[in-house]
C-alpha atoms as a PDB file:
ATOM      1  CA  UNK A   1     144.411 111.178  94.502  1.00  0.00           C
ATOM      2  CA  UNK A   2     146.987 109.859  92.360  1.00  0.00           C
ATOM      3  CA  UNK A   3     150.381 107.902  93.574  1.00  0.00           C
ATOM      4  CA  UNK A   4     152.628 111.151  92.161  1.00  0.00           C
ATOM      5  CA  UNK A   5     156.247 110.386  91.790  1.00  0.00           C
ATOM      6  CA  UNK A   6     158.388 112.794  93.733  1.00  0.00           C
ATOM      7  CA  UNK A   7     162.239 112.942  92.637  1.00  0.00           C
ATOM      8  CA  UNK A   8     164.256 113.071  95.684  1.00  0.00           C
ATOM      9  CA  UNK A   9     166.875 116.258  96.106  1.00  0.00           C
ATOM     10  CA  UNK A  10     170.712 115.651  95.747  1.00  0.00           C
ATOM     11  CA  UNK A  11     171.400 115.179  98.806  1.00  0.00           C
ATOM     12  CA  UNK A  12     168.794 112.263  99.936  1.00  0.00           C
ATOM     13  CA  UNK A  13     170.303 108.970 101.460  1.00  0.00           C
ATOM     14  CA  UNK A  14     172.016 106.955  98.434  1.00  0.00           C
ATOM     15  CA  UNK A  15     169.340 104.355  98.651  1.00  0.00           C
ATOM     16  CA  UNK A  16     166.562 105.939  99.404  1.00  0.00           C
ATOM     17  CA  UNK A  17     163.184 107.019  97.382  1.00  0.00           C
ATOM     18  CA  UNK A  18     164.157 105.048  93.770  1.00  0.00           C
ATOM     19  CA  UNK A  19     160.962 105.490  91.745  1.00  0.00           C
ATOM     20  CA  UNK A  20     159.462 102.937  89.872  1.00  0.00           C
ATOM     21  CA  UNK A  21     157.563 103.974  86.998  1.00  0.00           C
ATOM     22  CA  UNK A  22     154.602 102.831  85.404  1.00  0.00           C
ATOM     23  CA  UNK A  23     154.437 102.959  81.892  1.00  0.00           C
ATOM     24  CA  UNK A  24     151.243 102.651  79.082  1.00  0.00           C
ATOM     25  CA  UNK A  25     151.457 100.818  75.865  1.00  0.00           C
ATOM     26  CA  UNK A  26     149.571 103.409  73.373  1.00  0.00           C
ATOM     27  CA  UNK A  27     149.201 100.157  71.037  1.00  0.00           C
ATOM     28  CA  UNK A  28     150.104  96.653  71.003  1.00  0.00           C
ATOM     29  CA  UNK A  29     150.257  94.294  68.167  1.00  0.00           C
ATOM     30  CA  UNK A  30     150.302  90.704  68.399  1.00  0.00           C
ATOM     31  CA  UNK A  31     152.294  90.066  64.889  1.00  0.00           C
ATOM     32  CA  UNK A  32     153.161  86.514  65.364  1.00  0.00           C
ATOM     33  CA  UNK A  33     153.518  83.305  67.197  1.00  0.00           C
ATOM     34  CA  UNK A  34     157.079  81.619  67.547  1.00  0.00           C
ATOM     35  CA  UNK A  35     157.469  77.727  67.317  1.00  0.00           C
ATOM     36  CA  UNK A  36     158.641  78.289  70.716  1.00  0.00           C
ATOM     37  CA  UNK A  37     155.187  79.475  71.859  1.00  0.00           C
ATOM     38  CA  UNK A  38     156.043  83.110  72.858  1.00  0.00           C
ATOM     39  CA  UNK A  39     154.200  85.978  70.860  1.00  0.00           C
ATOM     40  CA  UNK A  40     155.989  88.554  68.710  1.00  0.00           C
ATOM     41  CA  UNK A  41     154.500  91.764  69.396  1.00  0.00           C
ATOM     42  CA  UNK A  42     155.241  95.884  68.390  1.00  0.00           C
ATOM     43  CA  UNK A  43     154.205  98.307  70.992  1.00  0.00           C
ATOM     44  CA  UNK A  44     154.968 101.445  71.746  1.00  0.00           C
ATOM     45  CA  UNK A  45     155.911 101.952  75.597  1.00  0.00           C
ATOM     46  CA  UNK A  46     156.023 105.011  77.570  1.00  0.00           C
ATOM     47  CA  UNK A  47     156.528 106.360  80.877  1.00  0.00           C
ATOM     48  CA  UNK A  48     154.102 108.296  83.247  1.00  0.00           C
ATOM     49  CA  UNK A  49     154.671 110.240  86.264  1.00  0.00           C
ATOM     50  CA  UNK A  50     153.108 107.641  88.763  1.00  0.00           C
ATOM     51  CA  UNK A  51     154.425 104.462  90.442  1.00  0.00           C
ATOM     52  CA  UNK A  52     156.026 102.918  93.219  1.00  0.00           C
ATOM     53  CA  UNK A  53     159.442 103.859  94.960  1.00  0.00           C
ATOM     54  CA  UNK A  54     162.122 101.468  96.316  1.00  0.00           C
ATOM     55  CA  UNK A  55     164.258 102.239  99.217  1.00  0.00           C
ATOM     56  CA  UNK A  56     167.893  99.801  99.805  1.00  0.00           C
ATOM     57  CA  UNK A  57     170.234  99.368 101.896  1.00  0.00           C
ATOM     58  CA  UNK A  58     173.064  97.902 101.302  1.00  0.00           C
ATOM     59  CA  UNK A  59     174.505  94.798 103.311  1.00  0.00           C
ATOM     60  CA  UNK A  60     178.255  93.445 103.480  1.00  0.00           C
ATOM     61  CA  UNK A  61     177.210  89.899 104.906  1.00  0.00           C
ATOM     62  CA  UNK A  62     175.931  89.018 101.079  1.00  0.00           C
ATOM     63  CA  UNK A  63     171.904  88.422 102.433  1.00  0.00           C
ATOM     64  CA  UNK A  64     168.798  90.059  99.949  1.00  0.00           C
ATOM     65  CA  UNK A  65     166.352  91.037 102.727  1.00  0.00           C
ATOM     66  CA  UNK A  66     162.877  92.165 101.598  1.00  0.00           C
ATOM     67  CA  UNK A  67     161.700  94.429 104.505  1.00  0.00           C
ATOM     68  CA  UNK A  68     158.280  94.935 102.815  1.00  0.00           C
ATOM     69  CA  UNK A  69     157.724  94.306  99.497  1.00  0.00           C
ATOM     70  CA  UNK A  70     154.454  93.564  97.709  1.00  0.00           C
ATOM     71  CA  UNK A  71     151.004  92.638  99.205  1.00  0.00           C
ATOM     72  CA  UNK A  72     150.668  89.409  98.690  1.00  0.00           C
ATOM     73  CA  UNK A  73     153.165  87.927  96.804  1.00  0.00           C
ATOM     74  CA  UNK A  74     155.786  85.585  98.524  1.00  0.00           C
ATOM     75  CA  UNK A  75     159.668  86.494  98.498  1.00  0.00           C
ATOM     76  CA  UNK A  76     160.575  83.580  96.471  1.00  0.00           C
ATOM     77  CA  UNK A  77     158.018  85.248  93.763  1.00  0.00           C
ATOM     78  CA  UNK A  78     158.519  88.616  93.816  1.00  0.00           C
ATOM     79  CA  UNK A  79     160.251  90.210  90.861  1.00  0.00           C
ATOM     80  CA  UNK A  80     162.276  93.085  92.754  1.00  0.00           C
ATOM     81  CA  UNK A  81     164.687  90.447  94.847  1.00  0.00           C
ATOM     82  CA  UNK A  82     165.083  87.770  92.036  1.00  0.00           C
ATOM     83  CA  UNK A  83     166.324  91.308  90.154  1.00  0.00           C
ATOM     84  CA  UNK A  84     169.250  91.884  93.234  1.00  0.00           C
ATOM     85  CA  UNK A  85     169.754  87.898  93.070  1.00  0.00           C
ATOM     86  CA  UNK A  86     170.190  87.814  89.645  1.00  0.00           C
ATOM     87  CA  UNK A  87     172.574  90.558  89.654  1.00  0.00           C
ATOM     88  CA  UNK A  88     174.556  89.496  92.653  1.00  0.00           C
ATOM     89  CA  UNK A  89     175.175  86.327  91.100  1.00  0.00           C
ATOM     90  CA  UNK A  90     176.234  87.797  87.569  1.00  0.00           C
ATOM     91  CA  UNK A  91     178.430  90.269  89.093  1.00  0.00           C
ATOM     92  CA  UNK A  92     179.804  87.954  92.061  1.00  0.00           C
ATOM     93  CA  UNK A  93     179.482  91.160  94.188  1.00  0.00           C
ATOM     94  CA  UNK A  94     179.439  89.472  98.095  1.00  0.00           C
ATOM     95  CA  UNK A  95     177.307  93.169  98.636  1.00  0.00           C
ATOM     96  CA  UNK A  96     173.621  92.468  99.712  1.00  0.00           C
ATOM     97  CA  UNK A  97     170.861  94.399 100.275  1.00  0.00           C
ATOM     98  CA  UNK A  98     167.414  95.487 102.242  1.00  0.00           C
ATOM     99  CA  UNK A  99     164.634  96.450 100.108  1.00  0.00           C
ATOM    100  CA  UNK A 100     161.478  98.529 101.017  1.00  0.00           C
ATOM    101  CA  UNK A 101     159.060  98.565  98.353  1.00  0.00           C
ATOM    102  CA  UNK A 102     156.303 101.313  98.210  1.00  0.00           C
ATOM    103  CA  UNK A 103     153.894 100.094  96.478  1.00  0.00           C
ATOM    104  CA  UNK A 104     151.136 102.078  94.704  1.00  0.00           C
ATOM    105  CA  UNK A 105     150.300 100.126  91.268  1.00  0.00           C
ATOM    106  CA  UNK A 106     147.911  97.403  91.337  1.00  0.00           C
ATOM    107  CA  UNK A 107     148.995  94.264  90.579  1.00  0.00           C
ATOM    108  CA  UNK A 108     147.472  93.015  86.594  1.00  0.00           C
ATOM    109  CA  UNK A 109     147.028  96.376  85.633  1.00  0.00           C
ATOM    110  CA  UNK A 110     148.652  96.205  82.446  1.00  0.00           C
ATOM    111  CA  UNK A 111     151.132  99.440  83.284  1.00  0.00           C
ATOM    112  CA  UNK A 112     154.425  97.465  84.357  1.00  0.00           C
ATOM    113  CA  UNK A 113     154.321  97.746  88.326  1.00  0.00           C
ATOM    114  CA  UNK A 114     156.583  94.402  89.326  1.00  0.00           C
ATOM    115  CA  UNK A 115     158.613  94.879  85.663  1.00  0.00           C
ATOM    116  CA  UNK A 116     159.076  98.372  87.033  1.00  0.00           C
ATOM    117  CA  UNK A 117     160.144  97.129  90.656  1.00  0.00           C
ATOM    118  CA  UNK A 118     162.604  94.891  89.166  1.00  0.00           C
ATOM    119  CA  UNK A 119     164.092  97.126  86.703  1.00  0.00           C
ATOM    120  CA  UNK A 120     164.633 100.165  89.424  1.00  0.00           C
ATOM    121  CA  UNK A 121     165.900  97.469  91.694  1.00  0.00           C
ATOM    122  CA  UNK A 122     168.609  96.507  89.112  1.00  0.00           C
ATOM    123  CA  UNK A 123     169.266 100.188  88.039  1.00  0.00           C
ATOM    124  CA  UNK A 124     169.828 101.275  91.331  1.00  0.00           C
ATOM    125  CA  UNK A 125     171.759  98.241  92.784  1.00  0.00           C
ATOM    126  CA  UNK A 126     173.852  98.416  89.902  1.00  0.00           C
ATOM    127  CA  UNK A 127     174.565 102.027  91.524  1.00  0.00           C
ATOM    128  CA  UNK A 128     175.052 100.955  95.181  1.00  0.00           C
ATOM    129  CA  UNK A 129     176.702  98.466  94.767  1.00  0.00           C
ATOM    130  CA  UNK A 130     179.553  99.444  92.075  1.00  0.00           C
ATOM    131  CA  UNK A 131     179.155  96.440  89.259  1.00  0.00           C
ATOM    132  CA  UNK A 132     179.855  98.975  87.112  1.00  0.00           C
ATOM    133  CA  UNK A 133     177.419  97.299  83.969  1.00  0.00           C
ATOM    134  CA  UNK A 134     175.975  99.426  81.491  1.00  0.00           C
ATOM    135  CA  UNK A 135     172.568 100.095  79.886  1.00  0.00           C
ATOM    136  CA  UNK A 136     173.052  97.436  77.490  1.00  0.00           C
ATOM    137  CA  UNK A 137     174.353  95.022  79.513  1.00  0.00           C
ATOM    138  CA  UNK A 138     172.176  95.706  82.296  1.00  0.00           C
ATOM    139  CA  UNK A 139     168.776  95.796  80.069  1.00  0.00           C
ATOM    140  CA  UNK A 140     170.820  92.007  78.632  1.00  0.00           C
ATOM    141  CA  UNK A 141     170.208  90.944  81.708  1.00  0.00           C
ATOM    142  CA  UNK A 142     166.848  92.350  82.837  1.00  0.00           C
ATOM    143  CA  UNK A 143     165.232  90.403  79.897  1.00  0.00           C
ATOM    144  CA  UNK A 144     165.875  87.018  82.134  1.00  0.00           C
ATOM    145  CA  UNK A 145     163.282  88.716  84.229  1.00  0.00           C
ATOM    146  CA  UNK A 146     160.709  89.796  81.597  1.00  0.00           C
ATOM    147  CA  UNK A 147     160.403  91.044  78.755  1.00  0.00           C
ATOM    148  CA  UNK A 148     159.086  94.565  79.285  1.00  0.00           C
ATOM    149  CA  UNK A 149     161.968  94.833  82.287  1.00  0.00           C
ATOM    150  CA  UNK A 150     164.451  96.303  79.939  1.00  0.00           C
ATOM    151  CA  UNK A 151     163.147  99.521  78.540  1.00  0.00           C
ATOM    152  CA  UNK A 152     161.997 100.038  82.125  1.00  0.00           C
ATOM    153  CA  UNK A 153     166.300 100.068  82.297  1.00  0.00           C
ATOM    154  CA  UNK A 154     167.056 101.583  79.576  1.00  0.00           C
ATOM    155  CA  UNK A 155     164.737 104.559  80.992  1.00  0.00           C
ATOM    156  CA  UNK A 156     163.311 106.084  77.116  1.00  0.00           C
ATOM    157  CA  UNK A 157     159.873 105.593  75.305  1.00  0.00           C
ATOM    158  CA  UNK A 158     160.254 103.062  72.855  1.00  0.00           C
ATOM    159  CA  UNK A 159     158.947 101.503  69.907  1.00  0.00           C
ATOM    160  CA  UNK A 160     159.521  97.628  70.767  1.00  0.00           C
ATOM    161  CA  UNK A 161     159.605  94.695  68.730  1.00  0.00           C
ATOM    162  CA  UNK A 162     160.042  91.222  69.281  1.00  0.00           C
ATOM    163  CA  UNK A 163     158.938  89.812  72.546  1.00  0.00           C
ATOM    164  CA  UNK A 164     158.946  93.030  73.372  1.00  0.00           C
ATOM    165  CA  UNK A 165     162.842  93.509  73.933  1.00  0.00           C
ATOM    166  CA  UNK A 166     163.994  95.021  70.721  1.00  0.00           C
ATOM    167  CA  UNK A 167     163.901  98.677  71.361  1.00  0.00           C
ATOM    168  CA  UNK A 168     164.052 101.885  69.457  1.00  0.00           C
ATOM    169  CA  UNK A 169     163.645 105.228  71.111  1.00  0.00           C
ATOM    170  CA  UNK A 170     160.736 107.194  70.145  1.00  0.00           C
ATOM    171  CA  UNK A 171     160.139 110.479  71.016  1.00  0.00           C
ATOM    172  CA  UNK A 172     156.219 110.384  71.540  1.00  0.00           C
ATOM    173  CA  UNK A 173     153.854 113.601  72.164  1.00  0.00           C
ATOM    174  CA  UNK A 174     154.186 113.266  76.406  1.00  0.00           C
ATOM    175  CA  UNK A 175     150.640 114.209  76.746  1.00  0.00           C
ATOM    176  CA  UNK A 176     147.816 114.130  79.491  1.00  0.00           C
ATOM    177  CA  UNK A 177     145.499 111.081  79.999  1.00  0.00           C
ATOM    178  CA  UNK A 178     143.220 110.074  82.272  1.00  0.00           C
ATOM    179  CA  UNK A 179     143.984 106.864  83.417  1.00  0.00           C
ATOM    180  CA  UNK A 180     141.339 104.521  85.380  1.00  0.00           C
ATOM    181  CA  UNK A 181     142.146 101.428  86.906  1.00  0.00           C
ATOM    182  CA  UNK A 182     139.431  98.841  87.245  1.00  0.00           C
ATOM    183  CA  UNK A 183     138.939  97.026  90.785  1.00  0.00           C
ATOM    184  CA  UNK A 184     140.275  93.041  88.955  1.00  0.00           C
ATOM    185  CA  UNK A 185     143.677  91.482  88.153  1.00  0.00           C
ATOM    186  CA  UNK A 186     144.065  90.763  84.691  1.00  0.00           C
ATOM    187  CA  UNK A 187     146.262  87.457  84.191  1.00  0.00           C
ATOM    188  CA  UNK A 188     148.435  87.796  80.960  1.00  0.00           C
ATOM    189  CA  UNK A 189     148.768  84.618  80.597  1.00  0.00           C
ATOM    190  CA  UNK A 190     144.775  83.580  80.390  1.00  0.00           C
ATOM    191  CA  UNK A 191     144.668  86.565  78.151  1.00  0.00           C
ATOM    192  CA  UNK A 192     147.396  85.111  76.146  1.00  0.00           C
ATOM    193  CA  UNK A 193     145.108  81.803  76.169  1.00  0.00           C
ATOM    194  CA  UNK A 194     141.833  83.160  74.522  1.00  0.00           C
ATOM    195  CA  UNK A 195     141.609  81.212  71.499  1.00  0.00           C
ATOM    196  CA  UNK A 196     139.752  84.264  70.108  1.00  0.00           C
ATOM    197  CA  UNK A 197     142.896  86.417  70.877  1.00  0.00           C
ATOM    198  CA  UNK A 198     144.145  87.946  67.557  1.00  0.00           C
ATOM    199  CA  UNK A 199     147.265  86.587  66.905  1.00  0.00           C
ATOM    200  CA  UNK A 200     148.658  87.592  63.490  1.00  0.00           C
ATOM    201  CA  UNK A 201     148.106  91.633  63.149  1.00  0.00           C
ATOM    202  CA  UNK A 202     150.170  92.997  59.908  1.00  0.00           C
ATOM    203  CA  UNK A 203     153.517  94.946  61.666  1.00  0.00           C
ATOM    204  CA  UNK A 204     153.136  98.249  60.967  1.00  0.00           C
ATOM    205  CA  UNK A 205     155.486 101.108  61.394  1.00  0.00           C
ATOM    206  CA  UNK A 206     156.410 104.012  63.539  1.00  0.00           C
ATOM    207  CA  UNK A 207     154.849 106.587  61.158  1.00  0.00           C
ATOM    208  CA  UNK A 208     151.829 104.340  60.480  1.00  0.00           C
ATOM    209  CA  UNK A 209     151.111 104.928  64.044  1.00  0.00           C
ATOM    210  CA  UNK A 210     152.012 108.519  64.189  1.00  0.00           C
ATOM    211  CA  UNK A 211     149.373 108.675  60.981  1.00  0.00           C
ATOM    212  CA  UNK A 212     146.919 107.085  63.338  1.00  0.00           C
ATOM    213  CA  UNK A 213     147.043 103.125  63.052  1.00  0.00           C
ATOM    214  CA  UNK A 214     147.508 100.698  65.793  1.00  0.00           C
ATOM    215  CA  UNK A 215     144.988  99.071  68.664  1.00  0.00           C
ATOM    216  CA  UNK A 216     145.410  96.666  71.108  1.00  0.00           C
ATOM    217  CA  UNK A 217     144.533  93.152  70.224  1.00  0.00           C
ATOM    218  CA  UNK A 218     144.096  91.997  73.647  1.00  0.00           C
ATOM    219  CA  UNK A 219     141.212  94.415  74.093  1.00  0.00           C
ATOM    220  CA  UNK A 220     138.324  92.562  72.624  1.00  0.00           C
ATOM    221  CA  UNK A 221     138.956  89.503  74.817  1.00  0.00           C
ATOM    222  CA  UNK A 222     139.848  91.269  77.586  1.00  0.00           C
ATOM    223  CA  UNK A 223     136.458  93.595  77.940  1.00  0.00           C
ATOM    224  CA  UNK A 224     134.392  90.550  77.266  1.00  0.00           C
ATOM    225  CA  UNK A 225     136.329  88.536  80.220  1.00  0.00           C
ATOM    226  CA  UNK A 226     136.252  91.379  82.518  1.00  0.00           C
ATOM    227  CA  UNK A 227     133.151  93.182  83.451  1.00  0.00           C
ATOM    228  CA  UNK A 228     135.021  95.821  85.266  1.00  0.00           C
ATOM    229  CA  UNK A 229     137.342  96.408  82.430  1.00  0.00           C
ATOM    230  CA  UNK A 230     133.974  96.804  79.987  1.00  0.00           C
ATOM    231  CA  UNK A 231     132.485  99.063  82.485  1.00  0.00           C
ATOM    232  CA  UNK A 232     136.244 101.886  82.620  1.00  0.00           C
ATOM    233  CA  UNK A 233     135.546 101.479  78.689  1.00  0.00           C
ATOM    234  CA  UNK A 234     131.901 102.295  78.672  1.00  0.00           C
ATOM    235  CA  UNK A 235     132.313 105.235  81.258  1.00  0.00           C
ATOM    236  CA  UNK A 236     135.559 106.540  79.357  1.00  0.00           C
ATOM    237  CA  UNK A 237     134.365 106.417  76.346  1.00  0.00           C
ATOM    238  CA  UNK A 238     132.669 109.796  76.851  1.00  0.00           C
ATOM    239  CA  UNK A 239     136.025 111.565  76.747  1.00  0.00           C
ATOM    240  CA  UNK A 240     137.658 110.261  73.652  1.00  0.00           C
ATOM    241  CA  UNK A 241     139.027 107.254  72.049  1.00  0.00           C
ATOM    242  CA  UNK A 242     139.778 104.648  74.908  1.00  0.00           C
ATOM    243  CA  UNK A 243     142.944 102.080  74.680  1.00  0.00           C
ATOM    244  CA  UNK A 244     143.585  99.484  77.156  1.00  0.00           C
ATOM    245  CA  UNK A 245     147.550  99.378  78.064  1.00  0.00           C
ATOM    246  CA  UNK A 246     149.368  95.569  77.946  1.00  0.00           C
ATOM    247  CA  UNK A 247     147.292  92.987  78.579  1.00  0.00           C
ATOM    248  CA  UNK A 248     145.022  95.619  81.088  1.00  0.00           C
ATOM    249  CA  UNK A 249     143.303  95.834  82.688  1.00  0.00           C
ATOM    250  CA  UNK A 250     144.198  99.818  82.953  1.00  0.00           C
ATOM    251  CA  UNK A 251     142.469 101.701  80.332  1.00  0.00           C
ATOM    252  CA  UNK A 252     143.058 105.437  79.764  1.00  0.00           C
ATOM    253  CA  UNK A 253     141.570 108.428  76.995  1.00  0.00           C
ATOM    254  CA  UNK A 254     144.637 111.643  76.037  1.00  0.00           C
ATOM    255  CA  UNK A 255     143.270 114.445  77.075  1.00  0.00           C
ATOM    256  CA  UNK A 256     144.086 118.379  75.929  1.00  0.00           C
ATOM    257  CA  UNK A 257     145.724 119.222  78.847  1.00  0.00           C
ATOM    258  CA  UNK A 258     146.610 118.471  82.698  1.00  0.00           C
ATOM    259  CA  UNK A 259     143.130 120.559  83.622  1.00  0.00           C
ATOM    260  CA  UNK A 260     141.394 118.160  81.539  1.00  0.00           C
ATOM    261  CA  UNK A 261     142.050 114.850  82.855  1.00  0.00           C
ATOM    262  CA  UNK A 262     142.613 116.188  86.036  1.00  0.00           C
ATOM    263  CA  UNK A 263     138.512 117.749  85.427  1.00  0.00           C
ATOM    264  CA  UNK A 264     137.733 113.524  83.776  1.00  0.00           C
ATOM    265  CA  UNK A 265     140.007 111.897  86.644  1.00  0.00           C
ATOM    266  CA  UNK A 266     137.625 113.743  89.429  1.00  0.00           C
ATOM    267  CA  UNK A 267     134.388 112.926  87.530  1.00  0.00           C
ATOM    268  CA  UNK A 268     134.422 109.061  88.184  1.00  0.00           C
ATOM    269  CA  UNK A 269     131.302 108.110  89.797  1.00  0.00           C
ATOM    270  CA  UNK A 270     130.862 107.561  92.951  1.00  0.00           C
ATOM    271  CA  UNK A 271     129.314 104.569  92.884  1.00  0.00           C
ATOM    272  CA  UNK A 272     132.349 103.350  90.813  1.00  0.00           C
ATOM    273  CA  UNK A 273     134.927 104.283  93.498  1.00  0.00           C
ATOM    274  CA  UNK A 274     132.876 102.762  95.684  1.00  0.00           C
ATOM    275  CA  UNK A 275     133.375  99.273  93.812  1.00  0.00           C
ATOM    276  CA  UNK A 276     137.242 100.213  93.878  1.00  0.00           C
ATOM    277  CA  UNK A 277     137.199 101.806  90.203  1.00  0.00           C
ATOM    278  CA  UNK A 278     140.152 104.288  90.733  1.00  0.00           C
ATOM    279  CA  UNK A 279     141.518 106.917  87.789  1.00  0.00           C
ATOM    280  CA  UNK A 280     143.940 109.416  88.188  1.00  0.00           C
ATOM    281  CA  UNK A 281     145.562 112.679  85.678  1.00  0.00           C
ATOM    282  CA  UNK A 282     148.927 111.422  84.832  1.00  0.00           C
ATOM    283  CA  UNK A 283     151.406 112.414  82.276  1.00  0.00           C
ATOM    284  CA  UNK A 284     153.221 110.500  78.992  1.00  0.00           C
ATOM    285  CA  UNK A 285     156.608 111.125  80.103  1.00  0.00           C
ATOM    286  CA  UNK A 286     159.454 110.370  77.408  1.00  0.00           C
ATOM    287  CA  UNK A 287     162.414 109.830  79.737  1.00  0.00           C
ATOM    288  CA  UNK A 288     162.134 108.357  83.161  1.00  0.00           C
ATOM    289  CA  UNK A 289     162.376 109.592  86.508  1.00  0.00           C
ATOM    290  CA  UNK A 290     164.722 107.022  87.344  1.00  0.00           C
ATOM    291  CA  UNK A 291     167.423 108.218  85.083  1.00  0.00           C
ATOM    292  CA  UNK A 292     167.059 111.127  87.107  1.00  0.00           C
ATOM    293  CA  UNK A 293     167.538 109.484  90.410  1.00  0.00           C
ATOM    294  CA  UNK A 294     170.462 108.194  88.947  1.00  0.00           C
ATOM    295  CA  UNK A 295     171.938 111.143  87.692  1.00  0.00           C
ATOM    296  CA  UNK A 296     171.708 112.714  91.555  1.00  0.00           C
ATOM    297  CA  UNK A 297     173.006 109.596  92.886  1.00  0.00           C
ATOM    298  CA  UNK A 298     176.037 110.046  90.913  1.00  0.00           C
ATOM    299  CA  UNK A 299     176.284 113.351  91.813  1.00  0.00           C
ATOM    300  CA  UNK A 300     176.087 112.841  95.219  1.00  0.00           C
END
């Protein structure tokens, strides 16, 4: 089964059940490299109705306390509290907090899961702990972080440009996909590496892709690194046109409707499952839950 995200009702505890979206890339172009050594890129992000959630608390002796955070990675590491460090010290609240992460998204996946954690973490501190910064000033900030952490702020589907931080709302067809996440963790920055990675793909624009156009360049070098990622292609492949999201090594297929990748989601082979091949029926999602949580925590 799926990790679903569930929105919490008004009155929940103010820090409790913050979700954490993941999000696909439906393309992503590698235009350019900067003298600098980053990539430019043009994707198009958006949301889907699966992730983690992030429960706070919020301290008055100043201390970031991760009560469980994710498997694996060590505090000084972890995205999530260098998001409440970085925004205690640019706000010069003397707030802290305690964090409970949730964690459902695997780690080098490709769909956003510790950009995610860090951008709820920010959105909702922001929140609890009354710094009062908005969107743009809050995404400003995120991009110290990473560079897909601000349109996980900002909260819309967006065209994105850049290293990724330029954004431009898009309202995208929120469709059905089947999503299937291979049993490896993909390392961006070996995949950035491959000397055979394509790294100067003619920009293209938002109607070119809405006509059709756009791929992912890292999916050539990413298939032939990772066998598991080849074998979610090969078995997907019988339901439509199969992209891989970031630098994957998620892959998913858009399917007609929820009964239809929820029908593809259930057909993955035993034997696959087995080997720790997991795919769920998720949905594009436009705007994300966590503008919603926010909206109810203002409420409240």
């Amino acid at each position: 089964m799926k990790p679903k995200i569930v929105l919490p009702e008004a009155s929940v505890a103010p820090g409790a059940a913050w979700p954490a979206p993941a999000k696909l890339n439906l393309f992503l172009h590698i235009t350019g490299r900067r003298d600098d050594g980053y990539h430019e890129l043009q994707t198009l992000y958006q949301f889907i109705d699966a992730g983690d959630t992030l429960d706070i608390r919020v301290r008055d002796d100043g201390r970031i306390v991760r009560r469980r955070g994710a498997p694996g990675v060590a505090m000084t590491d972890d995205l999530m509290v260098r998001a409440a460090m970085r925004l205690q010290q640019f706000s010069g609240t003397r707030l802290g907090a305690e964090l409970w992460l949730h964690k459902r998204l695997p780690a080098g996946a490709g769909i956003g899961g510790g950009s995610s954690d860090a951008a709820t973490t920010l959105v909702a501190l922001n929140h609890l702990w009354g710094t009062g910064l908005n969107s743009d000033a809050l995404a400003q900030l995120a991009l110290s972080l990473g560079a897909d952490v601000p349109v996980f702020v900002k909260g819309q589907a967006a065209w994105a440009e850049g290293l990724g931080e330029r954004l431009q709302t898009v309202d995208a067809e929120q469709v059905w996909y089947v999503l299937v996440l291979p049993p490896c963790e993909v390392s961006t920055a070996v995949a950035f590496a491959e000397a055979e990675l394509t790294r100067n793909t003619p920009p293209i624009t938002i109607s070119d892709f809405f006509s059709g156009q756009g791929r992912n360049d890292f999916e050539p070098v990413v298939r032939r690194r990772y066998i598991e990622v080849e074998q979610a292609f090969e078995w997907l492949e019988q339901f439509g046109q199969v992209r891989l999201s970031g630098s994957g090594g998620a892959c998913f297929v858009a399917c007609r409707d929820a009964d239809s990748a929820r029908h593809a989601s259930r057909a993955l082979p035993l034997e696959m499952r087995d080997a720790g091949f997991m795919a769920w029926a998720v949905q594009g999602l436009n705007r994300s839950p966590l503008l919603q949580r926010l909206e109810l925590a203002r409420q409240a």
